[in-house]
Protein backbone atom coordinates (compact mmCIF):
# COMPACT_ATOMS: atom_id res chain seq x y z
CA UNK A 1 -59.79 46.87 -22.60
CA UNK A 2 -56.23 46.96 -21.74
CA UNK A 3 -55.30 51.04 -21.20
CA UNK A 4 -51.75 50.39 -22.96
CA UNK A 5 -53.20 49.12 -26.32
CA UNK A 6 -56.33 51.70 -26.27
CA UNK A 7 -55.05 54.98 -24.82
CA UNK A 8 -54.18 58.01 -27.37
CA UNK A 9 -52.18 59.40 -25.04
CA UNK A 10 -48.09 59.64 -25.58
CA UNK A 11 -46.59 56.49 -23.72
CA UNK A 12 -43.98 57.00 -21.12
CA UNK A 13 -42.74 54.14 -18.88
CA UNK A 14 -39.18 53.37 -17.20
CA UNK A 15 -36.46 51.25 -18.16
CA UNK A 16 -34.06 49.10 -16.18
CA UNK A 17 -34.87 49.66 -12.81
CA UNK A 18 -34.04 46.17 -12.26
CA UNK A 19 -30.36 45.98 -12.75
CA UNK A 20 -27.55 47.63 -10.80
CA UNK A 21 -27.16 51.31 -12.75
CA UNK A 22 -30.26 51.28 -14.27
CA UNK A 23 -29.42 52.67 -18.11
CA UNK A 24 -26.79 55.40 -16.32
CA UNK A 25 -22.68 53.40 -16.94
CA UNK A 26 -21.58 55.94 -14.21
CA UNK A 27 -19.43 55.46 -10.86
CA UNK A 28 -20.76 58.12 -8.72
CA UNK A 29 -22.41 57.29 -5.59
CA UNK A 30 -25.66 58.07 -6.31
CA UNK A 31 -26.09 55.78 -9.26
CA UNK A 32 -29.30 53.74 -8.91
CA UNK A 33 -29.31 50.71 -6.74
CA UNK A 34 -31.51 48.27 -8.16
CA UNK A 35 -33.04 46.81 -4.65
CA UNK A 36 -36.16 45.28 -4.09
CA UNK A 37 -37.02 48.35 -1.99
CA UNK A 38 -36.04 50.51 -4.60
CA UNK A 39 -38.03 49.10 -7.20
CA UNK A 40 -41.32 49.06 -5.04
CA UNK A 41 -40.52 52.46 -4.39
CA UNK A 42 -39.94 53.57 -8.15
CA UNK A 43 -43.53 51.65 -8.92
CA UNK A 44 -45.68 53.33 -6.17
CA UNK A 45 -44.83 56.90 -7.59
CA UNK A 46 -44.69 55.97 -10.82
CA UNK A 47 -48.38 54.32 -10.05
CA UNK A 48 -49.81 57.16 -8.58
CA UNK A 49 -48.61 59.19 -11.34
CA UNK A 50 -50.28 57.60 -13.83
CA UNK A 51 -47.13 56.70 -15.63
CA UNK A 52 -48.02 54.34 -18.01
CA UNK A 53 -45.45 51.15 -17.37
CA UNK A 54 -42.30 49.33 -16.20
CA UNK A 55 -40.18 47.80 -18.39
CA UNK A 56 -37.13 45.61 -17.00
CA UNK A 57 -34.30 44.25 -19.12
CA UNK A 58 -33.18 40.45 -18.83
CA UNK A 59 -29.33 40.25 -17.49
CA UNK A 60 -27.55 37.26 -16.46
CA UNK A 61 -23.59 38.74 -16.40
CA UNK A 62 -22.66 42.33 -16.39
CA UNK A 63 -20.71 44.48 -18.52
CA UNK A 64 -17.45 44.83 -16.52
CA UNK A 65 -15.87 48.09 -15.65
CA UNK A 66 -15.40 49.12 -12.04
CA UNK A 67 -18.91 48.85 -11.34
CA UNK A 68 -19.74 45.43 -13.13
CA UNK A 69 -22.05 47.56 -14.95
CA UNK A 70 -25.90 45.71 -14.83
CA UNK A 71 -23.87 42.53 -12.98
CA UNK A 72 -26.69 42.80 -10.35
CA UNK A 73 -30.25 42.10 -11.68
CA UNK A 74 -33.62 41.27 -10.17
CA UNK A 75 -34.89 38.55 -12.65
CA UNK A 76 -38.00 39.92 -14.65
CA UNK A 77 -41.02 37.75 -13.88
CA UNK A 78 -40.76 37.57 -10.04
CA UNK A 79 -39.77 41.04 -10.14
CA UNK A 80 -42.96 41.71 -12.33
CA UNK A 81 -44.75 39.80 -9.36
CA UNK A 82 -44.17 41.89 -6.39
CA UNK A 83 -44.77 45.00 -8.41
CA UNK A 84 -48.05 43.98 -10.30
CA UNK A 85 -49.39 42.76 -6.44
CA UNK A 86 -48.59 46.11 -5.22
CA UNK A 87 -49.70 48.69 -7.79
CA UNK A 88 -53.02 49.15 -9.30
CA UNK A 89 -52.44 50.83 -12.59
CA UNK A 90 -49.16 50.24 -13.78
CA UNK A 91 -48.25 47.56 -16.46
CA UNK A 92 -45.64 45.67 -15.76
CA UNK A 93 -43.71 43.74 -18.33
CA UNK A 94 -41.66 40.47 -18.17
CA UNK A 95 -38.78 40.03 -20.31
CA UNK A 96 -37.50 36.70 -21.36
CA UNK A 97 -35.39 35.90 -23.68
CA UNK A 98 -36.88 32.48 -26.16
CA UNK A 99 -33.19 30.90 -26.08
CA UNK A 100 -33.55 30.68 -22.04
CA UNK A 101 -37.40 30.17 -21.50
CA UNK A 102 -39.24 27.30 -22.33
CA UNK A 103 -42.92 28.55 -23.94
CA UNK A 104 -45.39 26.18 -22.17
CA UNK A 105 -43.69 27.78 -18.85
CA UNK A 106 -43.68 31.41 -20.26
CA UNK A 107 -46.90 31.11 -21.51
CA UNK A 108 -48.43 29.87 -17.68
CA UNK A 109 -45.56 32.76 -16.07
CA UNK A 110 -47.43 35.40 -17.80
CA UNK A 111 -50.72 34.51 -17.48
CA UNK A 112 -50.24 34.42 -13.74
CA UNK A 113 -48.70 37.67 -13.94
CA UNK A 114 -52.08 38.79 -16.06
CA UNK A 115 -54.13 38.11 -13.04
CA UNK A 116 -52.01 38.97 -10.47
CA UNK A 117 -52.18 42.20 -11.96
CA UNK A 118 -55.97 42.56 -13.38
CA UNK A 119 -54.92 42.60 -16.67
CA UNK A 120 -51.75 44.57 -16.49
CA UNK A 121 -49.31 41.92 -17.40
CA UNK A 122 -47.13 42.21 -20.43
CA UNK A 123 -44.39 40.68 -22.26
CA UNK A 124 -41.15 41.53 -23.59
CA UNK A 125 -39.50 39.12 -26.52
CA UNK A 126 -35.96 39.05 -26.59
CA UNK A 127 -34.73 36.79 -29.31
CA UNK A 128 -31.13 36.75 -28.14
CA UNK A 129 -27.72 38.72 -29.27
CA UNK A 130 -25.61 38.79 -26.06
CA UNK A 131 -22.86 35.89 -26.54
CA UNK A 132 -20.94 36.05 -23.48
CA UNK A 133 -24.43 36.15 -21.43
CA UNK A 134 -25.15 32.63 -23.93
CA UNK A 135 -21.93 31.27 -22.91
CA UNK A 136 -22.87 31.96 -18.79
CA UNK A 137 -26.21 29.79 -19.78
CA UNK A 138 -24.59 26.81 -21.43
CA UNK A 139 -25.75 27.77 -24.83
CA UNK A 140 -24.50 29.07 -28.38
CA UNK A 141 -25.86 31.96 -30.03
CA UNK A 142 -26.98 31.29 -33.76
CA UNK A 143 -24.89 33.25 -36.03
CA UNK A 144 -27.73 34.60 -38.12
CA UNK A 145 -31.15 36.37 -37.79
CA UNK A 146 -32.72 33.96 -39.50
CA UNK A 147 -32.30 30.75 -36.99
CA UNK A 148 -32.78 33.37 -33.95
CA UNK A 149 -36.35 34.81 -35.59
CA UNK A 150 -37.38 31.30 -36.94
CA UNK A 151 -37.05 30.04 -33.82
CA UNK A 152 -38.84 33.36 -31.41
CA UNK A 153 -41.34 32.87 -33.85
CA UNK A 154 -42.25 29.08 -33.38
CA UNK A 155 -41.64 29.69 -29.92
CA UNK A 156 -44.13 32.99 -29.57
CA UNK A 157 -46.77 30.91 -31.68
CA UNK A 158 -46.54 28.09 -28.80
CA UNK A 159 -46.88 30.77 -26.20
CA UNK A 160 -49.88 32.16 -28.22
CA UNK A 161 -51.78 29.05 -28.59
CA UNK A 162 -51.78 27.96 -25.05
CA UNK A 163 -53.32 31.30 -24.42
CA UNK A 164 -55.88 30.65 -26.60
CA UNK A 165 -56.10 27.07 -26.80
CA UNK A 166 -58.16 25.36 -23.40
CA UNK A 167 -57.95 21.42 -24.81
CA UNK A 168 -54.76 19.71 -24.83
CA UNK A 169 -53.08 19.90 -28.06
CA UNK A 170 -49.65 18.48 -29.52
CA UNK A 171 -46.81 20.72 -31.54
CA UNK A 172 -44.57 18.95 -33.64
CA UNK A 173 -42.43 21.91 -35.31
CA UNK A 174 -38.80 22.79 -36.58
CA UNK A 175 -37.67 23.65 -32.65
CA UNK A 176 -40.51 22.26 -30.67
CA UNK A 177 -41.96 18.62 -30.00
CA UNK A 178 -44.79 18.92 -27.36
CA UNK A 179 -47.15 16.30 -26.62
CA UNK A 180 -50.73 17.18 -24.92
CA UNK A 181 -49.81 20.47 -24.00
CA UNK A 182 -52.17 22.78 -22.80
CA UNK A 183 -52.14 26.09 -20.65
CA UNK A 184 -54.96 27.29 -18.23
CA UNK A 185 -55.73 29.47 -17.03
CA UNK A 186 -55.45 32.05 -20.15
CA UNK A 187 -54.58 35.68 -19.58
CA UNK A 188 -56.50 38.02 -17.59
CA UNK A 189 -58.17 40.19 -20.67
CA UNK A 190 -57.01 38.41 -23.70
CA UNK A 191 -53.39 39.06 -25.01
CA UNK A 192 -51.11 40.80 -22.79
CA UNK A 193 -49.42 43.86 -24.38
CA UNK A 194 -46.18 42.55 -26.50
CA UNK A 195 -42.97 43.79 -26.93
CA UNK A 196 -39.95 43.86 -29.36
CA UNK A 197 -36.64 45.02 -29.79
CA UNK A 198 -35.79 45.12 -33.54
CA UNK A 199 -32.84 46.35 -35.50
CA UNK A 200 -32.57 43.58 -38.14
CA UNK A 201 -34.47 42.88 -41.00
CA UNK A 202 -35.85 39.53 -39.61
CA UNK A 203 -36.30 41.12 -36.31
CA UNK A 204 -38.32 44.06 -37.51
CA UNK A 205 -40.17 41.32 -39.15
CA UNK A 206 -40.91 39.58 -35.97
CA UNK A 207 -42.20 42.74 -34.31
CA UNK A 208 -44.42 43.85 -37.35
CA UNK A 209 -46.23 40.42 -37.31
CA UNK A 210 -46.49 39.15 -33.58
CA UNK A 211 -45.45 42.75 -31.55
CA UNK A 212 -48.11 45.85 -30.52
CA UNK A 213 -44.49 47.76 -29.77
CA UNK A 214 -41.65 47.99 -31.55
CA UNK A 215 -38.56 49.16 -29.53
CA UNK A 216 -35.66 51.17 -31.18
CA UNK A 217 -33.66 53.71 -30.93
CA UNK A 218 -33.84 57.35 -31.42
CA UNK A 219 -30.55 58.54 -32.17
CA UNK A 220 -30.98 61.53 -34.97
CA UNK A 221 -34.78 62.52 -35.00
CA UNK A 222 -34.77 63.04 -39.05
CA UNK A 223 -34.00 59.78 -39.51
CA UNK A 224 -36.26 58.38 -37.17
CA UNK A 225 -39.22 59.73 -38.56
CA UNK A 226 -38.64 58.16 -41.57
CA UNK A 227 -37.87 54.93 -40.41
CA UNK A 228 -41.14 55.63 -37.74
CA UNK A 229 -43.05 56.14 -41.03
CA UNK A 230 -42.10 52.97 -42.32
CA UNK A 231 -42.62 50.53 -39.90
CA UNK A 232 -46.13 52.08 -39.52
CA UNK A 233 -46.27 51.35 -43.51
CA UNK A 234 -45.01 48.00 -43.45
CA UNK A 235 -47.58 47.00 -40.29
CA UNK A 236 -50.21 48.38 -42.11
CA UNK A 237 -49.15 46.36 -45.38
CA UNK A 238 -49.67 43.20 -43.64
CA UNK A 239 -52.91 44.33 -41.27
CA UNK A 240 -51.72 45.73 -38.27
CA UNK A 241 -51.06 48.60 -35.94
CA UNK A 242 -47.49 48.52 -34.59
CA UNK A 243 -46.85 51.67 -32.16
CA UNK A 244 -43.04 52.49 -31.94
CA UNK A 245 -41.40 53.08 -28.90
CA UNK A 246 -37.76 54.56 -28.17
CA UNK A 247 -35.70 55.22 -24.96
CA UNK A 248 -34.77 58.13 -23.05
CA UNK A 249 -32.15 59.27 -20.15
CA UNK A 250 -33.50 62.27 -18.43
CA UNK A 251 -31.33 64.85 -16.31
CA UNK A 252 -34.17 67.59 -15.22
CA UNK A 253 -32.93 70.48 -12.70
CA UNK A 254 -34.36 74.30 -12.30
CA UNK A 255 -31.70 75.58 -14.70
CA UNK A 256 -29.63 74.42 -17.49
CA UNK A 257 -26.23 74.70 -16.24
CA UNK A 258 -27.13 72.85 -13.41
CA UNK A 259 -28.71 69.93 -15.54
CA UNK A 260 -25.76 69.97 -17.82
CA UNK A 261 -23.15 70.39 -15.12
CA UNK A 262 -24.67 66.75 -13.32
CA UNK A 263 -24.80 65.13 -16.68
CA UNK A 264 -20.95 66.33 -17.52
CA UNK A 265 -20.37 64.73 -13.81
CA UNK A 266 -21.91 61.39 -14.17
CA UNK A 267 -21.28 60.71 -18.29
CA UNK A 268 -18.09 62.01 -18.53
CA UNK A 269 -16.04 63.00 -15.33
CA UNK A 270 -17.19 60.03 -13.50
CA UNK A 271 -18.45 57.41 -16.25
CA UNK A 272 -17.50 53.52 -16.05
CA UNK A 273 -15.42 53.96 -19.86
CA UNK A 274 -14.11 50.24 -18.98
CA UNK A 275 -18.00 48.69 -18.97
CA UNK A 276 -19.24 51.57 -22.19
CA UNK A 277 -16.37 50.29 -24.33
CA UNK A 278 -17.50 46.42 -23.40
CA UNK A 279 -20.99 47.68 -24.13
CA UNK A 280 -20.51 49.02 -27.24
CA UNK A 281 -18.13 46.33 -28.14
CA UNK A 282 -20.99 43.71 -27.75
CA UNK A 283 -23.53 45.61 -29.25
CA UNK A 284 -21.29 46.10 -32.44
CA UNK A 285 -20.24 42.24 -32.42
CA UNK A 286 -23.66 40.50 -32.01
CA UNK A 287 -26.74 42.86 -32.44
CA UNK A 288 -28.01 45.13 -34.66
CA UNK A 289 -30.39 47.09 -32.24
CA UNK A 290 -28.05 50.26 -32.97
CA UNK A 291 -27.37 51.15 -36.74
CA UNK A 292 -24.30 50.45 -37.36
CA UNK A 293 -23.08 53.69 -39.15
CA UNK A 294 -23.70 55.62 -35.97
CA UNK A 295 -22.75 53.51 -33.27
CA UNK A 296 -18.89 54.75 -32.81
CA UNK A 297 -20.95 58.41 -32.45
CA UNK A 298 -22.73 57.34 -29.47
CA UNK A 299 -20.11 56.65 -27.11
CA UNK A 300 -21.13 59.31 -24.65
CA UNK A 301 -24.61 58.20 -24.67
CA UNK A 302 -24.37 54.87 -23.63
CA UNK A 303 -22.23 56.12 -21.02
CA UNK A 304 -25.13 58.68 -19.93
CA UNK A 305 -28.17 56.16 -21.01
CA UNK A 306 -27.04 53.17 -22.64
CA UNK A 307 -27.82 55.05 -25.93
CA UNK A 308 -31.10 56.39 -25.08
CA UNK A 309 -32.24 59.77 -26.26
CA UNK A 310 -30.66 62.79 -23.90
CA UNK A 311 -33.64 64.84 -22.04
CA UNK A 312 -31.14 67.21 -20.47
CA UNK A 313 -32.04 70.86 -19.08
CA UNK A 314 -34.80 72.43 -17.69
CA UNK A 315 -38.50 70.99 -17.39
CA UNK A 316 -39.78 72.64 -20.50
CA UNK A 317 -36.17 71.65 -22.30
CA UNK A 318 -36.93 68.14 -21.24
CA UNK A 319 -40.79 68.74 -22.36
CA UNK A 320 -39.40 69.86 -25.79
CA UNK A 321 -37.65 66.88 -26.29
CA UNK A 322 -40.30 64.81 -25.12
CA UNK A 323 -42.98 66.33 -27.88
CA UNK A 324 -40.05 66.09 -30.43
CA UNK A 325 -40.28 62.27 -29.81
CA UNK A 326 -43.78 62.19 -30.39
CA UNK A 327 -43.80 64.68 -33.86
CA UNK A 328 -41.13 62.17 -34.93
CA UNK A 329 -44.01 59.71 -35.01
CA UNK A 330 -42.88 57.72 -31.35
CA UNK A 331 -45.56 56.23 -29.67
CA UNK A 332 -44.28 56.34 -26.57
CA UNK A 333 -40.69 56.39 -24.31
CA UNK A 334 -39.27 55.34 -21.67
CA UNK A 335 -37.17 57.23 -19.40
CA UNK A 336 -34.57 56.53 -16.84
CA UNK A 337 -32.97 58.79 -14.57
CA UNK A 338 -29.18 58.33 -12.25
CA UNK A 339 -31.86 57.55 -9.61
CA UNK A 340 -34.88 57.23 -10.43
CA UNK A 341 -36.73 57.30 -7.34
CA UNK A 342 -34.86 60.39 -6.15
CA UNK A 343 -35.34 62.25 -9.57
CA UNK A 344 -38.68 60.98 -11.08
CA UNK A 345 -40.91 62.94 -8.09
CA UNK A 346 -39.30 66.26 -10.04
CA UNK A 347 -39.86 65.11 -13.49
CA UNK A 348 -43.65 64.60 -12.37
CA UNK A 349 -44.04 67.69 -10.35
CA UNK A 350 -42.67 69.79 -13.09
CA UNK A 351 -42.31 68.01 -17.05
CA UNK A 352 -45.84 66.28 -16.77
CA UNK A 353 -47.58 69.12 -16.41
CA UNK A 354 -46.27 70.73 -19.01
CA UNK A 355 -46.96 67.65 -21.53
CA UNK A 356 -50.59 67.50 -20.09
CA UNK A 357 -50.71 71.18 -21.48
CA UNK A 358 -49.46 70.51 -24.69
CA UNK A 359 -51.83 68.01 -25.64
CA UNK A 360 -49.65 64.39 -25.68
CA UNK A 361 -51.04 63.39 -22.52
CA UNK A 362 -54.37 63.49 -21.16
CA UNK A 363 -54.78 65.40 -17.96
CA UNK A 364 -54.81 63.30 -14.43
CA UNK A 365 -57.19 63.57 -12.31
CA UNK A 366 -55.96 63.42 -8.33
CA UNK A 367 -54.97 59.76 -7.54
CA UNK A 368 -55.88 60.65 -3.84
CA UNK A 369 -53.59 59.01 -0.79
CA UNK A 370 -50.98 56.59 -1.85
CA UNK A 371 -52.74 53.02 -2.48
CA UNK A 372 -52.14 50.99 0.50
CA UNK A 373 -51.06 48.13 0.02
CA UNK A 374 -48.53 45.54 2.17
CA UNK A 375 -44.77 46.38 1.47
């Protein structure tokens, strides 16, 4: 049985590695660099850990700025390649967006990835909201939710037969007109793990019906319980179990002032305003992933973490604010750091054992020497 799916424990994963700046809109120097030795880096650590996965995001132009914020990006399934052939725990998602991926190939991508990786392939749904990265591919963003979800969701039902489907079979649907399609071999250990990002009312009702996570924001924690509460109520309604996962940007040091000093340095002395403004700009233009009424509130957090949830201050601050996630109902989070490979070996040393204590995550038992495997 898949860990992800079956495991009580509190999720936590990382976010962006793949692009240049990870979820961090900064200039300083040490902002991540999103290399191929970076990444395999980032996934060894992470793997001996026991951090739970990897989650990349799909980019095809950057945000501008003086950095070209995200304009360099390892693209998600070969990236989910290397990793999966080099870790031994880790899941590793893919994310594709249904606009730019054809399903008979996404379905046969993934399933390779599924056993590459034993069983510790997943996927990430992106239905599309990002009109100048459309306009780089050739192709025009539907104006409404409903053509972009009516389409994912012939698309994802494609992807799911060919899973599940060995004998040739033909599709002739609103989007789709396939002819003896079939797709061996199927995934490792049935379904891969499925993702969504939802802020719509058609999107959330793509995730409830095809997704196992839900992916939103957590900007105030009141709210988010309540809207936590009600996802859970709607999956239920219709016979499922949707966990909900949110984002995080964590900046962990021995003290406070020294955690808050770096994060006043990188968000705010030194952040890329150019590529936040373009940023938020988009994201108020073309997606509703952010709620609306507190998006012009946010500024400084997608300049810190693209919007994710601040983690800033001392290991049991950062602790705190990880079990506040979880009493607001959040399955899980991701987290992302400046650098991540420089920072995360901190945040292990020091935050995990403190969540191990508390009770959201089961206690590790020694992962041993590093797994040796061929860089």
């Amino acid at each position: 049985m898949r860990r992800l799916l079956a495991t009580p424990d509190f999720l936590l994963g990382t976010f962006a590695s793949n692009c240049s700046g990870g979820m961090s809109v900064t200039q300083i120097d040490e902002r991540w660099n999103n290399s191929w030795d970076n990444n395999l880096r980032l996934a060894r650590l992470l793997d001996e850990a026991g951090i739970d996965f990897m989650l990349p995001i799909a980019r095809w132009i950057g945000y501008g700025g003086a950095t070209d914020f995200h304009g360099s990006v390892l693209e998600t399934v070969s990236w989910a390649a290397g990793l999966l052939a080099s870790t031994q725990r880790l899941t590793v998602f893919a994310t594709l967006h249904t606009s730019a991926n054809h399903p008979v190939v996404v379905a046969k991508q993934i399933a390779t990835l599924d056993h590459i990786g034993r069983g510790r392939a997943g996927l990430n749904i992106v239905a599309g909201w990002n009109r100048p990265e459309y306009e780089a591919l050739g192709l025009t963003l539907p104006t409404d939710h409903e053509t972009r979800y009516g389409y994912a969701q012939e698309w994802f039902d494609i992807v799911e037969k060919l899973w599940t489907h060995p004998a040739p079979f033909d599709w002739h649907g609103k989007y789709f007109d396939l002819k003896r399609t079939y797709g061996l071999p199927a995934p490792w250990d049935g379904r891969p793990p499925i993702l969504n990002a939802a802020g719509s009312g058609q999107g959330r009702e793509f995730a409830l019906r095809n997704a196992d996570f839900l992916f939103t924001p957590a900007i105030d924690l009141a709210r988010s319980q309540a809207e936590v509460a009600d996802l859970r109520h709607k999956a239920a309604a219709v016979g499922r179990e949707v966990g909900v996962l949110t984002f995080s940007h964590v900046v962990c040091r021995p003290t406070e002032r020294e955690a808050q000093s770096f994060h006043k340095h990188f968000a705010n002395d030194r952040a890329d305003w150019a590529a936040v403004d373009n940023l938020v700009a988009l994201q108020f233009a073309n997606a509703q992933s952010f709620p609306h009424d507190l998006l012009a509130l946010i500024r400084d957090r997608m300049a810190a973490g693209h919007g994710g949830y601040p983690l800033t201050g001392t290991p049991e601050q950062v602790a705190d604010g990880i079990c506040a996630l979880a009493a607001a109902g959040f399955k899980g989070t991701t987290l992302s750091f400046v650098d991540y490979a420089e920072e995360f070996p901190y945040f292990r040393d020091n935050v995990l054992p403190i969540l191990e204590a508390r009770g959201i995550r089961a206690p590790r038992e020694a992962l041993g020497q590093t797994v040796a495997v061929a860089a």
